[in-house]
Protein backbone atom coordinates (compact mmCIF):
# COMPACT_ATOMS: atom_id res chain seq x y z
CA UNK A 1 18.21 103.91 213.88
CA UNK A 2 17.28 100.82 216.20
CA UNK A 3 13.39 99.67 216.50
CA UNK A 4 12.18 97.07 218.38
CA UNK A 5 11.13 93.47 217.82
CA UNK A 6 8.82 92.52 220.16
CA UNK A 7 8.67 89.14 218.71
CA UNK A 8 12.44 88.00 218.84
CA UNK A 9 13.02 90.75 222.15
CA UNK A 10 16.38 92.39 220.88
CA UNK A 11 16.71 95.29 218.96
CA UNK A 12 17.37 94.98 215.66
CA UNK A 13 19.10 98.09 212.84
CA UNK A 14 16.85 99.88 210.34
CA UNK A 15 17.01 98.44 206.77
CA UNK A 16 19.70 101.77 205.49
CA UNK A 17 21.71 99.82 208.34
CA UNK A 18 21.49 96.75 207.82
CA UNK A 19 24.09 95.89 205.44
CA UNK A 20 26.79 97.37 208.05
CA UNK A 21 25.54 95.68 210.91
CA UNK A 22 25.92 91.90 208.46
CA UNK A 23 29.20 93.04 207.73
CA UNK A 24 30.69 94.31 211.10
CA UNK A 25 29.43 91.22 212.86
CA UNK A 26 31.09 88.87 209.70
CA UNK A 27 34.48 90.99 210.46
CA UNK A 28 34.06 89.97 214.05
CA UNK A 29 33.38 86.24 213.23
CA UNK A 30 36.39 86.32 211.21
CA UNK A 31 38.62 87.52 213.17
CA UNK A 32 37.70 84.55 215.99
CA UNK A 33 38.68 82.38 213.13
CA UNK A 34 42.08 83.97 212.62
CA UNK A 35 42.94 83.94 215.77
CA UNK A 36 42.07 80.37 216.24
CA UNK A 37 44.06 79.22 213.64
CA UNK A 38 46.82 81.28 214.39
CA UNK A 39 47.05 79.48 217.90
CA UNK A 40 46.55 76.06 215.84
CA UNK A 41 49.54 76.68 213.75
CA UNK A 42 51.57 78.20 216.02
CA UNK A 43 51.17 74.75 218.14
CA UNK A 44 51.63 72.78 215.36
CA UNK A 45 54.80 74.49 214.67
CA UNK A 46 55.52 73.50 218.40
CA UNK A 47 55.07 69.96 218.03
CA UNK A 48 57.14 69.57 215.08
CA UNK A 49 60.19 71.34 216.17
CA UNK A 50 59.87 68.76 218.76
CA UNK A 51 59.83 65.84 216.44
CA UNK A 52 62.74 67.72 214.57
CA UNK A 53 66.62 67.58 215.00
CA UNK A 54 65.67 70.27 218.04
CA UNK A 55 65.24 67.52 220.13
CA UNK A 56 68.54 65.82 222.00
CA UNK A 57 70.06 62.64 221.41
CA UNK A 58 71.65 61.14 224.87
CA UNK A 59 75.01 59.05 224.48
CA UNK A 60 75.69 57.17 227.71
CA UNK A 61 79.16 56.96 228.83
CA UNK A 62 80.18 54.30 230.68
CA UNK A 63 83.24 54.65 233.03
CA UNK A 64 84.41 50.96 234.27
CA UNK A 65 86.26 52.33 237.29
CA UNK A 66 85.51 54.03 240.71
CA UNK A 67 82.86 56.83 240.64
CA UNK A 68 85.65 58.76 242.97
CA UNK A 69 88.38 58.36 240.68
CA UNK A 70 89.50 60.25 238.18
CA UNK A 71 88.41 59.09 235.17
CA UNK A 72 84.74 59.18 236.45
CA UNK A 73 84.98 62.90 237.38
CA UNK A 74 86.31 63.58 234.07
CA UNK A 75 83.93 62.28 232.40
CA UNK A 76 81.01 64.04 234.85
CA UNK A 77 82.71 67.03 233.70
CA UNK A 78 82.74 66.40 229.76
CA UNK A 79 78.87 65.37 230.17
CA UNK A 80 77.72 68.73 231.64
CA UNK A 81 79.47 70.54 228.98
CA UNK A 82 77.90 68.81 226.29
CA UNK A 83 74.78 70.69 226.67
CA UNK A 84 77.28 73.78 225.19
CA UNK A 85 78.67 72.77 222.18
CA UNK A 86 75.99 69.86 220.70
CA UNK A 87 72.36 70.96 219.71
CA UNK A 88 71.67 67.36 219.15
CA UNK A 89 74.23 64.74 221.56
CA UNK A 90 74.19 64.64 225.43
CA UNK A 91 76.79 62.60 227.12
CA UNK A 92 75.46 60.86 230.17
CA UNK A 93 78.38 60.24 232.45
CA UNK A 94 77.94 56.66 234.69
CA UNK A 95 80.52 54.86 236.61
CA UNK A 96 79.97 51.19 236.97
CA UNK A 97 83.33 49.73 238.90
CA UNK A 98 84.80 45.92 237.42
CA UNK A 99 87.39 47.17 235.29
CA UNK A 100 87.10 43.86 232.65
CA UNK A 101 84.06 42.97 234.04
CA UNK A 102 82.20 45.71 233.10
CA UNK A 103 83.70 46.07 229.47
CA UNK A 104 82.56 42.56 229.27
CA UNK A 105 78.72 43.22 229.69
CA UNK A 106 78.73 46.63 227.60
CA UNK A 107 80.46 44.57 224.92
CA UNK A 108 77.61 42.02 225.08
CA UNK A 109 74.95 44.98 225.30
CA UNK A 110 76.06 46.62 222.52
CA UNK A 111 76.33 46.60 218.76
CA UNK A 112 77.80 48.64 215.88
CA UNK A 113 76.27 52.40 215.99
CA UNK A 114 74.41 51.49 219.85
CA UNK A 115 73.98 55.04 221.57
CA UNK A 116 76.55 54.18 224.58
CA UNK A 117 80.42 54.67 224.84
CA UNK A 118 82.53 53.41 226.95
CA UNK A 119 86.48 53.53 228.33
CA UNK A 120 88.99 51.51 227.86
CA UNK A 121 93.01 52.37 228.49
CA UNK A 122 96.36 50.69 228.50
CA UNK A 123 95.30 48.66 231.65
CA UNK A 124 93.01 46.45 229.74
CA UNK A 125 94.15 46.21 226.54
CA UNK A 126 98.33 46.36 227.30
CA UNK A 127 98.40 44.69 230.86
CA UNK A 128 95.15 42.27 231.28
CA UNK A 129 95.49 41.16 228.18
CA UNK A 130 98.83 39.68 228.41
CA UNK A 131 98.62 38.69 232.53
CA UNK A 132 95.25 37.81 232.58
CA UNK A 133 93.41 37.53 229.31
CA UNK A 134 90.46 35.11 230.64
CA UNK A 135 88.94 37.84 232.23
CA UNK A 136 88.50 39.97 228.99
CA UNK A 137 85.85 38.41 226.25
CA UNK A 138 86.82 41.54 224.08
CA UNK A 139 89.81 43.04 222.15
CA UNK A 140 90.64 46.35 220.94
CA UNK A 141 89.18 45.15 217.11
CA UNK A 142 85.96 45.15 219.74
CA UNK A 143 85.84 48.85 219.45
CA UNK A 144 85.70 51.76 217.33
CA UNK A 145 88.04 55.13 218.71
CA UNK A 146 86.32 58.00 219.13
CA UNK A 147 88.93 60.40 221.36
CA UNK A 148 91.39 60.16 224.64
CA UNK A 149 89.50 61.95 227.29
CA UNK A 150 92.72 63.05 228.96
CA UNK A 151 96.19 61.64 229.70
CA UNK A 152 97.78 61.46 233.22
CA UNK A 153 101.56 61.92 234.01
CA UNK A 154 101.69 59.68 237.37
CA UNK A 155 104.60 60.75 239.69
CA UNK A 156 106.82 58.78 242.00
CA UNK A 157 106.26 60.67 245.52
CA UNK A 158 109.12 59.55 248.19
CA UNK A 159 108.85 59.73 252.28
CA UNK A 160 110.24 62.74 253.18
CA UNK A 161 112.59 61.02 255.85
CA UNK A 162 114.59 59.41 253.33
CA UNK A 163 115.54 63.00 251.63
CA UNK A 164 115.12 61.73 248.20
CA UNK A 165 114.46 64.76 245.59
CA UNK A 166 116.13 63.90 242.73
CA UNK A 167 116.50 60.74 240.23
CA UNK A 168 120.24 61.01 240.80
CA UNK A 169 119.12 60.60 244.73
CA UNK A 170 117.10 57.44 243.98
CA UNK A 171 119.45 55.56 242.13
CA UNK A 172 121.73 56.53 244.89
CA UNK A 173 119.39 54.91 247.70
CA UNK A 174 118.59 52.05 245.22
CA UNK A 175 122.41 51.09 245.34
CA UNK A 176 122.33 50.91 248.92
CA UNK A 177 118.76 50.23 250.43
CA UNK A 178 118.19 46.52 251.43
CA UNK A 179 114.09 46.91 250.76
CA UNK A 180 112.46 49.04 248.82
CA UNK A 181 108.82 49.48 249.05
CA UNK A 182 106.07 50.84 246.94
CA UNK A 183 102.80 51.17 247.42
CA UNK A 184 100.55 50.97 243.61
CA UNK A 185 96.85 51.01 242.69
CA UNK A 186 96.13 46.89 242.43
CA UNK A 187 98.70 44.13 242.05
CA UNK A 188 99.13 44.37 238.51
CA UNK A 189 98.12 47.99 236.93
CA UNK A 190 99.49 50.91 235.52
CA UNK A 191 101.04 52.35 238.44
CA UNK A 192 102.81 48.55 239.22
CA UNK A 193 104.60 48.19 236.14
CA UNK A 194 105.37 51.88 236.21
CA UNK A 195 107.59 51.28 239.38
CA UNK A 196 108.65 47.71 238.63
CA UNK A 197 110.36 49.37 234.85
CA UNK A 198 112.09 52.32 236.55
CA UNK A 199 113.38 50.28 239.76
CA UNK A 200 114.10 46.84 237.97
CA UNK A 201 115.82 49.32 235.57
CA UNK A 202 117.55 50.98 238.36
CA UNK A 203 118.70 47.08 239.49
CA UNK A 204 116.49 46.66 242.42
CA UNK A 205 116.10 42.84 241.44
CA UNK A 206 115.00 41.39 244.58
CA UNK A 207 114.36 43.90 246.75
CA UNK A 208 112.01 45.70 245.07
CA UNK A 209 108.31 45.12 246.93
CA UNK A 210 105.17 46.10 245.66
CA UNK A 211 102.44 46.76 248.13
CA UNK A 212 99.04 46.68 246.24
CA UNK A 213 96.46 48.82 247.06
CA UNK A 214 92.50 49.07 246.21
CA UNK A 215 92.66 52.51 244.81
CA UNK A 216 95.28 54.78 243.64
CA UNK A 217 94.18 57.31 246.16
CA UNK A 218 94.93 54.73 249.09
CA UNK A 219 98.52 54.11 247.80
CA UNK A 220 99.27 57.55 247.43
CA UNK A 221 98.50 58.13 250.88
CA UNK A 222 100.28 54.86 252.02
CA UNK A 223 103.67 56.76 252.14
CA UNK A 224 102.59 59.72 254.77
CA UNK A 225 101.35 57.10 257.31
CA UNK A 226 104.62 55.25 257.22
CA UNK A 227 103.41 52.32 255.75
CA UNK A 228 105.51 52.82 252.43
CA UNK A 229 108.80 54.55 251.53
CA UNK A 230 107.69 55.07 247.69
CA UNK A 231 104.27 55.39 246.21
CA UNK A 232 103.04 55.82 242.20
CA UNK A 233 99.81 57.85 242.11
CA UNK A 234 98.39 60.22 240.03
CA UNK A 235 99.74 64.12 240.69
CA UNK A 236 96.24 65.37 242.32
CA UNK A 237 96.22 62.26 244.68
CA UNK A 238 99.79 63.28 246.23
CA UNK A 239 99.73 67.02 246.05
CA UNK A 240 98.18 67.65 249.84
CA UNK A 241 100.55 65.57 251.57
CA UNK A 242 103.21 67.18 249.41
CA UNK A 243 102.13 70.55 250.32
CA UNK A 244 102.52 69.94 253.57
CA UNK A 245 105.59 68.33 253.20
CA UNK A 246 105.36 64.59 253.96
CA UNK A 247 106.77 63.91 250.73
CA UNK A 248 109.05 64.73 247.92
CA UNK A 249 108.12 64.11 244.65
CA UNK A 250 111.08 63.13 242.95
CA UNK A 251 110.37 62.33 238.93
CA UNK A 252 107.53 62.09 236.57
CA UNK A 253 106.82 59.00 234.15
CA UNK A 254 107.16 61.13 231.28
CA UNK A 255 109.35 61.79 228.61
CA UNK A 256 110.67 65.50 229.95
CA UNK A 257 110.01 67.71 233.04
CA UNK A 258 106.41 68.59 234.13
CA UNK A 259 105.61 71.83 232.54
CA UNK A 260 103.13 73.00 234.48
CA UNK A 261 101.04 72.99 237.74
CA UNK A 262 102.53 72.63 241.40
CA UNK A 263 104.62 70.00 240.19
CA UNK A 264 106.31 71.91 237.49
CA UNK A 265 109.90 71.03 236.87
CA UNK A 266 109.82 67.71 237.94
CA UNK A 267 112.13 65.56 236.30
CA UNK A 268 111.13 62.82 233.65
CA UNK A 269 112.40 59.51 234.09
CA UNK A 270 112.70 59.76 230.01
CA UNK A 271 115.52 62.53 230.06
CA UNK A 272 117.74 59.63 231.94
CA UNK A 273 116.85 56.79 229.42
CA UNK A 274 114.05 54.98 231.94
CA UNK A 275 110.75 53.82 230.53
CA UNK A 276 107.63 55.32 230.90
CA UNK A 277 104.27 55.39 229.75
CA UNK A 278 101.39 57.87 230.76
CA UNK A 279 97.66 57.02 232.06
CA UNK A 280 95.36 57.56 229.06
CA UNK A 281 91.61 57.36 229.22
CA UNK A 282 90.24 56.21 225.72
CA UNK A 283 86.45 56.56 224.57
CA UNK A 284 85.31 54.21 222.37
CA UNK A 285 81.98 53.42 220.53
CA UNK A 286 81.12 49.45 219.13
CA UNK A 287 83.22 48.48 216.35
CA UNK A 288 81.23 48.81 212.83
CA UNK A 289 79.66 52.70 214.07
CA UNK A 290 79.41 54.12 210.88
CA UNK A 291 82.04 56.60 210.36
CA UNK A 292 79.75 59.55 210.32
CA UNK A 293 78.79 59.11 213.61
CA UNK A 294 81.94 58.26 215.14
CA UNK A 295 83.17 61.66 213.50
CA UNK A 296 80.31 63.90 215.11
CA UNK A 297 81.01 62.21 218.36
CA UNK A 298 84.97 63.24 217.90
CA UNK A 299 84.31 66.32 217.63
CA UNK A 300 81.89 67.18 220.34
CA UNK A 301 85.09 65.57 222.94
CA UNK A 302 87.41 67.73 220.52
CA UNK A 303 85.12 70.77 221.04
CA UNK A 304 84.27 70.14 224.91
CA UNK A 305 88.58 69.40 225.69
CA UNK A 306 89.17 72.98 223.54
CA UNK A 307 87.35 74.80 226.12
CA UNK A 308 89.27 77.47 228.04
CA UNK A 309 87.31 76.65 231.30
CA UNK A 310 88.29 72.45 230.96
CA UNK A 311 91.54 73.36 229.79
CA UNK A 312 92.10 75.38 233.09
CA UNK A 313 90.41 72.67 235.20
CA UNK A 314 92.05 69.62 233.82
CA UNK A 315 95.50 71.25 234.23
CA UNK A 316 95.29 73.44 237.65
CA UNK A 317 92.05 71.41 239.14
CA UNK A 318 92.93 67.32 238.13
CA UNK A 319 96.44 67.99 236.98
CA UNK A 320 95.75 66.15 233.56
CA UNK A 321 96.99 66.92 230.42
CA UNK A 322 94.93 67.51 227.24
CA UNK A 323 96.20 65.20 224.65
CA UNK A 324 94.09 64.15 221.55
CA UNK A 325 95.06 61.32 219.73
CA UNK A 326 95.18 60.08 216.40
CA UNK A 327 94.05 56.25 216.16
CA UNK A 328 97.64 55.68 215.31
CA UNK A 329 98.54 57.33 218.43
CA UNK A 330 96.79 54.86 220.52
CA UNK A 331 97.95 51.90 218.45
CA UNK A 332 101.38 52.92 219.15
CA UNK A 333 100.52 53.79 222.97
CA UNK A 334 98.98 50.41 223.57
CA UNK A 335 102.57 48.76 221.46
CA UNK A 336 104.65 50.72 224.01
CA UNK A 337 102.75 49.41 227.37
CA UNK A 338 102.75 45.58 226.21
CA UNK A 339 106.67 45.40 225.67
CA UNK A 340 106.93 47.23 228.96
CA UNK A 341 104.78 44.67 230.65
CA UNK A 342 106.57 41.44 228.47
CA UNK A 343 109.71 43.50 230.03
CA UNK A 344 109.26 42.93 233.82
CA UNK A 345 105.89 40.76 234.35
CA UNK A 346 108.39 38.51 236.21
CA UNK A 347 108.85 41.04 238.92
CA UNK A 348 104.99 42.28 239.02
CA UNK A 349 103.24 39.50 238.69
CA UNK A 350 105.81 37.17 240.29
């Protein structure tokens, strides 16, 4: 029963209900309480999962080439699939063209275990480094190998006019050309020496003539507007003008045929004793990374080129090959380029 208290204006319980009325409005009070610390600690919780290993690491990857070319859109590719297989790396793709130039500054940028990667291939450290090794103030004991990001079989595309399909064809118009012309990504890259071992091997001597380009795009296309008879590109950079027929593509650097991909079944200049040497894209860390690191990075690349949907798109998309390497791999890889380039720098660079 309720009576009124005309002194404090509220209505108060009876003494037989008193003690309920303390102890309902206690239960009430607590209750706030547990609530409010509930919301505290589940917060708190919030916060330190955020501190925690939850919380991303970003690796930037710098690419020393064109933003267009390949390597770059590789590499934009590996980056968004980080997010899949890491919980704690992102790879943070950026393209910064100057070839030795650029390796230069991220050398001077960055120590042993710094959070950035960069690329380096047989261009740098198996061609530069013997034509032109003022330009690089770095060597490969400069870096610590994590993985190669892919590895491209370049092709020797031919102008259609001249009806040469075969390697048996070009040795044929070798013997009896008077100039031979190639157009190649720069005066003294891959794609140079590439055609300088196969036609100096061939005996071209002095009629071979390399026409240097500023991208390996722009030479491929050299050869449909007449202004080549032979071009050395990458397989994706030829394949529309091949497809609609204004040129052959008559052998792959490469040790057998092409197995797969539009080009399949295109010879290797290896079956017929030539040399060769394929387009690799290698991703390296600061030398001294402690080995722990360097592992955990390997195997995100390891996890993100294992992918069915990469696979599929570095093979039927970019017409690259997955191809891990061991570091002894490389060693060897970078061996093989350099006595190519000792071979026939005369006719490249002249």
């Amino acid at each position: 029963m309720l009576h009124w208290n005309k002194e404090i204006n509220e209505d108060v319980p009876a003494e037989k209900d008193r003690q309920f009325y303390k102890y309902t409005k206690r239960s009430k009070m607590m209750k706030k309480r547990f609530v409010s610390l509930g919301l505290a600690l589940t917060m708190a919780a919030s916060v330190l999962a955020g501190c925690s290993g939850s919380q991303k690491s970003s690796r930037k990857v710098t690419c020393p080439w064109a933003p267009s070319g390949v390597a770059a859109v590789v590499s934009q590719k590996a980056a968004e699939m980080s997010t899949k297989y890491s919980d704690n790396l992102t790879l943070v793709a950026e393209a910064v063209p100057g070839d030795a130039a650029t390796v230069n500054t991220w050398i001077a940028n960055n120590d042993a275990n710094s959070k950035e990667l960069v690329f380096v291939g047989e261009g740098l450290l198996s061609i530069t480094s013997i034509l032109d090794p003022a330009k690089m103030q770095f060597s490969y004991d400069d870096f610590t190998y994590v993985e190669n990001l892919y590895s491209s079989v370049f092709v020797l595309s031919a102008d259609a006019s001249l009806n040469v399909k075969t390697l048996v064809d070009l040795e044929n118009y070798v013997k009896d050309a008077s100039e031979i012309s190639v157009a190649v990504n720069g005066a003294t890259g891959s794609e140079a020496f590439l055609a300088a071992s196969l036609f100096g091997s061939m005996g071209a001597g002095d009629k071979l003539k390399l026409t240097p380009y500023q991208s390996a795009a722009e030479a491929a296309q050299a050869v449909a507007k007449g202004e080549s008879s032979f071009a050395v590109s990458h397989q994706s950079q030829i394949l529309e003008t091949a497809q609609q027929g204004d040129v052959n593509v008559v052998c792959a650097f490469d040790e057998k045929a092409i197995e797969h991909g539009p080009f399949a079944g295109v010879e290797g200049v290896g079956e017929h004793g030539y040399p060769y040497f394929r387009n690799r894209c290698f991703v390296m860390a600061r030398a001294g990374t402690d080995a722990d690191k360097v592992s955990e990075l390997k195997g995100l690349y390891d996890k993100i080129l294992a992918d069915e949907e990469v696979t599929s798109w570095l093979q039927d998309t970019m017409l690259l090959e997955v191809d891990p390497m061991s570091q002894a791999d490389v060693e060897k890889h970078i061996e093989n380029v350099k006595n190519i380039v000792n071979e026939y720098k005369d006719i490249v660079a002249g």
